[in-house]
Protein backbone atom coordinates (compact mmCIF):
# COMPACT_ATOMS: atom_id res chain seq x y z
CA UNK A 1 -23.89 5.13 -20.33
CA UNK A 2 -20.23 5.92 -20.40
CA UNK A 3 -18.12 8.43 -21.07
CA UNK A 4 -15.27 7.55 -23.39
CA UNK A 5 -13.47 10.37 -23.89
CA UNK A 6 -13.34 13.80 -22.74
CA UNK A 7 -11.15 17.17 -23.55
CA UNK A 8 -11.14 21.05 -23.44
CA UNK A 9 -11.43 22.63 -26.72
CA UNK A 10 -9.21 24.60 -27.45
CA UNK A 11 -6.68 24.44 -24.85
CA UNK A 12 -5.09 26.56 -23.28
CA UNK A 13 -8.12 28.98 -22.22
CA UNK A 14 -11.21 26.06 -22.80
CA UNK A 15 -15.13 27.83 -24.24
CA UNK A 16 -15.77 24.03 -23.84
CA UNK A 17 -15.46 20.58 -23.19
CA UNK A 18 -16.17 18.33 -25.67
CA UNK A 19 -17.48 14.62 -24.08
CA UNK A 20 -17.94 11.45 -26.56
CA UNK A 21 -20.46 9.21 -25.27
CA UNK A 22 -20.85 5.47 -25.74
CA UNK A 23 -24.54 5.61 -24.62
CA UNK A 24 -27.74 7.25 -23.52
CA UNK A 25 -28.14 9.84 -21.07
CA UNK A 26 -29.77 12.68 -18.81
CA UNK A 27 -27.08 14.95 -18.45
CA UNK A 28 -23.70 15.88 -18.45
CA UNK A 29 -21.23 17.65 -15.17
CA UNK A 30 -18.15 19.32 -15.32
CA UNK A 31 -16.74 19.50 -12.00
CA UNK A 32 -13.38 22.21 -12.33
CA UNK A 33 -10.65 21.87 -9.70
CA UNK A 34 -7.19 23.53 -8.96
CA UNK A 35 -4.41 21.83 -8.81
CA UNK A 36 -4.46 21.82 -4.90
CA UNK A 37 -7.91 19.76 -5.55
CA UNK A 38 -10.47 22.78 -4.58
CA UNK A 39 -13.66 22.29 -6.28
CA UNK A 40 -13.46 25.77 -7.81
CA UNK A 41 -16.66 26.29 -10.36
CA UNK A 42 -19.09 23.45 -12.18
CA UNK A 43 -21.08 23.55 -15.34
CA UNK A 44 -23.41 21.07 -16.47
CA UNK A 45 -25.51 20.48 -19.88
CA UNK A 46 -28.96 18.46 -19.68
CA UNK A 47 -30.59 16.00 -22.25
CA UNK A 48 -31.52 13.65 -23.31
CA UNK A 49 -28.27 13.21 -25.31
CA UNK A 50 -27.80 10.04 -27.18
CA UNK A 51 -24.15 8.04 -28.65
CA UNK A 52 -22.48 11.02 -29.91
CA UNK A 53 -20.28 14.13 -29.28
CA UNK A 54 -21.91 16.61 -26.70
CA UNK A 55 -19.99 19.88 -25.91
CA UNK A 56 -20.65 21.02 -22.35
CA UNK A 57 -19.68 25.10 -22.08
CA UNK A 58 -16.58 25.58 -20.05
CA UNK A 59 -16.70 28.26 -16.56
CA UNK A 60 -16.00 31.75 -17.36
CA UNK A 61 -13.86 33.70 -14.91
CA UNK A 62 -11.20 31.12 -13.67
CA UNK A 63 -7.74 32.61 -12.54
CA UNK A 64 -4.30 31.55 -14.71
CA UNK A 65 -3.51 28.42 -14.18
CA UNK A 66 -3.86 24.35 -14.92
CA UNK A 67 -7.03 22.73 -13.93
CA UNK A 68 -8.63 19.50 -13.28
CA UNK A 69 -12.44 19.02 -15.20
CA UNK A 70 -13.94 15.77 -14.09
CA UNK A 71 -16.25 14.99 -16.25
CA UNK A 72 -19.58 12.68 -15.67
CA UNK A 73 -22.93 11.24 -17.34
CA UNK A 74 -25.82 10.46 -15.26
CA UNK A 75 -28.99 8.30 -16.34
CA UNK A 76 -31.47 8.65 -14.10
CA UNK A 77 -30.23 7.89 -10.84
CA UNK A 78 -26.91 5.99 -12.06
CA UNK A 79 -23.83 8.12 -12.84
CA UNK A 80 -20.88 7.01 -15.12
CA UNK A 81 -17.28 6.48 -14.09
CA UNK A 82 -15.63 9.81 -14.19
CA UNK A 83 -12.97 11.01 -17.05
CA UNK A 84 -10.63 13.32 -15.47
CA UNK A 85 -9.45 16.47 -18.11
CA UNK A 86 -6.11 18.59 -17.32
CA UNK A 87 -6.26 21.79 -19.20
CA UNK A 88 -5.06 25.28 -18.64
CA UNK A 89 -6.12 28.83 -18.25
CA UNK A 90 -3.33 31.61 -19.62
CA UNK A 91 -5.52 34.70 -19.59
């Protein structure tokens, strides 16, 4: 399980991330941060999801600004590496 690529769609002001996988797994996160590194909201979409393109919704309600989404794929108990995602919030 690994997450190749990830990015918010569209962007500025994300509805989602879109996440392409190069294997199996249980679920996506989406861990959203500020630029002073805050862990500011999460979202997550469960599976099974196979070697595809998964869209996982983005947070409602986040302030103007840029942002940080780190996203990761866990398989059971393993998780992937995680693909960091700068994006930005105008409204």
């Amino acid at each position: 399980m690994v997450v190749e690529r990830a990015w918010a769609v569209p962007n500025p002001n994300p509805a989602y991330f879109r996440v392409k996988l190069a294997g199996p797994c249980d679920q996506l996160a989406v861990s959203i941060y500020s630029v002073a590194m805050d862990k500011v909201a999460g979202a997550e979409r469960g599976g099974p999801m196979a070697l595809s393109y998964e869209d996982v919704p983005a947070p409602r309600g986040l302030a103007p600004g840029i942002y940080f989404a780190r996203v990761q794929a866990r398989r059971g108990q393993a998780f992937s590496k995680p693909v960091l995602v700068k994006f930005c919030v105008l409204h």
